[in-house]
N, C-alpha and C. Protein backbone atom coordinates (compact mmCIF):
# COMPACT_ATOMS: atom_id res chain seq x y z
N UNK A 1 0.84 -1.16 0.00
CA UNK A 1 0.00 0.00 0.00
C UNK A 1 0.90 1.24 0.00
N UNK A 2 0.29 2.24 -1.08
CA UNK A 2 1.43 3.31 -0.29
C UNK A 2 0.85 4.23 0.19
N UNK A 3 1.79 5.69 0.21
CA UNK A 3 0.96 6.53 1.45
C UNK A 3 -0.37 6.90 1.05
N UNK A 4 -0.83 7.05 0.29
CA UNK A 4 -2.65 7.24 0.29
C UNK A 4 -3.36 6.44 0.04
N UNK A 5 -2.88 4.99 0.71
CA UNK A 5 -3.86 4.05 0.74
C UNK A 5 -4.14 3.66 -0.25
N UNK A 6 -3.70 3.23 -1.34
CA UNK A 6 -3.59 2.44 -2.79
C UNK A 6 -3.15 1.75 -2.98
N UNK A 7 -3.45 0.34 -3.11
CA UNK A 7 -2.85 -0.81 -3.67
C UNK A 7 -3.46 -1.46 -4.43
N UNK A 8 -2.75 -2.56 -5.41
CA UNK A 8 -3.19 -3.20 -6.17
C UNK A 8 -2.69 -2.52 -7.77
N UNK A 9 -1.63 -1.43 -7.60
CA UNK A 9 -1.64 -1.16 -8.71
C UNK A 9 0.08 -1.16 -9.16
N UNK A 10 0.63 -0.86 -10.29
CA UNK A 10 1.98 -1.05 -10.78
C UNK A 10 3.03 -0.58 -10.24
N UNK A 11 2.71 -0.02 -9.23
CA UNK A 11 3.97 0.58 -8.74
C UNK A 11 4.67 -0.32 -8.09
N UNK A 12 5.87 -0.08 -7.24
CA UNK A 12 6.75 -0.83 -6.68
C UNK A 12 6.52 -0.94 -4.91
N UNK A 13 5.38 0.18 -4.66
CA UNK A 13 5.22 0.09 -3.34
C UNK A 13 3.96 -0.51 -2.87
N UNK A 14 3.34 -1.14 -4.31
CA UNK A 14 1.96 -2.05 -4.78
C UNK A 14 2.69 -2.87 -5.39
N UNK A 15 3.57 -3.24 -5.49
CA UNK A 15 3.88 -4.97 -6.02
C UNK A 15 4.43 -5.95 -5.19
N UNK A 16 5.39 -5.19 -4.67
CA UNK A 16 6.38 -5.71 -3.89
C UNK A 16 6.46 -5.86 -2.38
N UNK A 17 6.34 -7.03 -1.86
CA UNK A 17 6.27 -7.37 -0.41
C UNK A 17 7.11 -8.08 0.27
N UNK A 18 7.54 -7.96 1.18
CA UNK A 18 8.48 -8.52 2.09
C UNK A 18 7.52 -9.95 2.49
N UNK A 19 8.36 -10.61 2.61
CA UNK A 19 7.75 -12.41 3.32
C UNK A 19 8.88 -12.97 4.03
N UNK A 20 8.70 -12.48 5.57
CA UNK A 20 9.63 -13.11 6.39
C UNK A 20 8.86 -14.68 7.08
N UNK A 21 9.77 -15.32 7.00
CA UNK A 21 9.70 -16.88 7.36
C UNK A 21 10.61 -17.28 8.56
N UNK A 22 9.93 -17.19 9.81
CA UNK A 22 10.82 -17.56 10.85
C UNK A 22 10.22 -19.46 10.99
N UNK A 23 11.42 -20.14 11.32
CA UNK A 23 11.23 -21.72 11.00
C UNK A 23 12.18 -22.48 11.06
N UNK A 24 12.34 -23.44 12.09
CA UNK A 24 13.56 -24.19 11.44
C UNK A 24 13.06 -25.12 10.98
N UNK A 25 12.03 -25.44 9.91
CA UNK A 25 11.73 -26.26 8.77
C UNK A 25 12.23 -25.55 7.73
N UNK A 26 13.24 -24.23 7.50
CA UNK A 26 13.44 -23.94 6.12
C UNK A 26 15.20 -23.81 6.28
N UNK A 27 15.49 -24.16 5.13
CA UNK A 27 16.94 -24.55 5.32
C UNK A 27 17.86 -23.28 5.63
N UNK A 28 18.66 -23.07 6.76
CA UNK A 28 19.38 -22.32 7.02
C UNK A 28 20.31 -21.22 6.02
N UNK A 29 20.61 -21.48 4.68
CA UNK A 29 21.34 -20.68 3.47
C UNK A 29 20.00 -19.74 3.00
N UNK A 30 19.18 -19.55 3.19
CA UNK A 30 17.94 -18.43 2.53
C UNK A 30 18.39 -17.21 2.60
N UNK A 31 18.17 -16.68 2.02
CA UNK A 31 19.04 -15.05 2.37
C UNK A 31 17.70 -13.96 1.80
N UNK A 32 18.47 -13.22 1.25
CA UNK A 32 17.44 -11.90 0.95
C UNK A 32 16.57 -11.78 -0.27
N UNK A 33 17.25 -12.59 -1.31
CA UNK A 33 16.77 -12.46 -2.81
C UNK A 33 15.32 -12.51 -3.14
N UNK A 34 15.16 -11.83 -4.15
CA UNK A 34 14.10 -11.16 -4.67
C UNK A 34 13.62 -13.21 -5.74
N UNK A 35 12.58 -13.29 -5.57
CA UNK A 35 11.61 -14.84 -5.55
C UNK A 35 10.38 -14.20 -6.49
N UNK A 36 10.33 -14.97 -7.35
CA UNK A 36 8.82 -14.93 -8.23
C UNK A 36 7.73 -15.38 -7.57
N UNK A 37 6.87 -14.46 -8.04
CA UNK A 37 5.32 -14.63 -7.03
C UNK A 37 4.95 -16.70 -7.47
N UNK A 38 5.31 -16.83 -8.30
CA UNK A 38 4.51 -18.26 -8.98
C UNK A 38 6.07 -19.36 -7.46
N UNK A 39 6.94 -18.84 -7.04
CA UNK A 39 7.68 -19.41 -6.21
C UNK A 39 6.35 -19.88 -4.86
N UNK A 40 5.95 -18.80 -4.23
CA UNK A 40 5.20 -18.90 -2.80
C UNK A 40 4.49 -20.01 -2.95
N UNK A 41 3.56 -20.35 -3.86
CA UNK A 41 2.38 -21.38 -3.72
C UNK A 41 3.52 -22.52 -3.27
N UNK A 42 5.01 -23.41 -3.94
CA UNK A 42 5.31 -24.49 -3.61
C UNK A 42 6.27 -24.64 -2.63
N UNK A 43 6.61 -23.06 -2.04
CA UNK A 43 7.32 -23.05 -0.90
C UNK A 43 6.68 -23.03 0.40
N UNK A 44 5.17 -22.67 0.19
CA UNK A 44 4.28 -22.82 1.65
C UNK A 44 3.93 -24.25 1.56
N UNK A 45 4.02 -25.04 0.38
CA UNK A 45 3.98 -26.33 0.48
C UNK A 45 5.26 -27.01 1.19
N UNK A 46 6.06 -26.67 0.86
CA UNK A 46 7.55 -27.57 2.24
C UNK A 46 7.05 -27.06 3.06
N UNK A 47 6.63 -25.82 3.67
CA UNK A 47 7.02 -25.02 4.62
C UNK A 47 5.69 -26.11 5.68
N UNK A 48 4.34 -27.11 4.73
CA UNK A 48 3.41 -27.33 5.65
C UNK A 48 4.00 -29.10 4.93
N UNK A 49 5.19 -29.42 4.57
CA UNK A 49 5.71 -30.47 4.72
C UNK A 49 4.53 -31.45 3.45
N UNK A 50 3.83 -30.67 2.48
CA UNK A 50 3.19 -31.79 1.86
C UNK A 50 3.37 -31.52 0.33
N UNK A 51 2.67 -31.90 -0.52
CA UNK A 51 3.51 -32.47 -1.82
C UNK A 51 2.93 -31.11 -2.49
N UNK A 52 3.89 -30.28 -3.60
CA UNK A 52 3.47 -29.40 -4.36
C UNK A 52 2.53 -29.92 -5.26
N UNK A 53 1.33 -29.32 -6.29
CA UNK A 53 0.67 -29.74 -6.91
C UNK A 53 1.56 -29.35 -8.49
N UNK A 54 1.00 -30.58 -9.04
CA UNK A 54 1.59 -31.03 -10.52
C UNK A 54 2.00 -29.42 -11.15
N UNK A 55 1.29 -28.60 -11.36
CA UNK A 55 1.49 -27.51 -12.00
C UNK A 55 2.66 -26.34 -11.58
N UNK A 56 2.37 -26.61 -10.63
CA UNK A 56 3.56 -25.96 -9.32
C UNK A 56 4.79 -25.71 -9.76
N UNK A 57 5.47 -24.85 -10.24
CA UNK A 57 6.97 -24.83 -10.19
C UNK A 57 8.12 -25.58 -9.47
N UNK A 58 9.12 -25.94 -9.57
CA UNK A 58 9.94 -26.03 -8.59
C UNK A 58 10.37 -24.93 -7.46
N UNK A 59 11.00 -25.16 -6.73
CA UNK A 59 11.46 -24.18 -5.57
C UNK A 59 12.99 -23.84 -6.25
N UNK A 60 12.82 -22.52 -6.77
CA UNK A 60 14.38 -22.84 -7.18
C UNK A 60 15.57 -21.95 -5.79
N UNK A 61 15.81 -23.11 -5.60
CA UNK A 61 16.91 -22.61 -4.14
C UNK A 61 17.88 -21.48 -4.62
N UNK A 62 18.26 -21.79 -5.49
CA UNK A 62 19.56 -20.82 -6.15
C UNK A 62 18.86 -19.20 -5.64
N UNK A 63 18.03 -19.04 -6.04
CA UNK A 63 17.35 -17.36 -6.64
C UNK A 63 16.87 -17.56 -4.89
N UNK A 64 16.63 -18.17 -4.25
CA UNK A 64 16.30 -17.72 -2.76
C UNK A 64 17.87 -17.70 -1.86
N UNK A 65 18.61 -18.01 -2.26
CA UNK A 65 20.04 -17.81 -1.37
C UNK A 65 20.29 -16.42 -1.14
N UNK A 66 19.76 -15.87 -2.39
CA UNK A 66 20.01 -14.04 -2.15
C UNK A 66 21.76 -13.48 -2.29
């Protein structure tokens, strides 16, 4: 959202969100890097330990090391 209460639109303070993950179910090397939205759906899948669905991307570890 930015300061007058607008979101949902192209800007960078409407796209872009922080997603902190405190857990020791996620592997210790994660760092800061910037993750494609189509990433979240198969990483809340490890994160609840069950199987990504067929369509699902991989988790690509590389681009989350940061």
């Amino acid at each position: 959202m930015d300061d007058f209460g607008n979101h949902g639109g192209t800007m960078w303070e409407h796209r872009e969100v922080p997603l902190f993950i405190f857990s020791d179910g996620f592997p210790p090397h994660i760092g800061t890097g910037v993750i494609d939205q189509l990433q979240l759906a198969p990483i809340v899948c490890y994160m609840l330990g069950i199987d990504k669905g067929q369509k699902m991307e991989e988790i690509d570890w590389e681009v989350l090391k940061g």
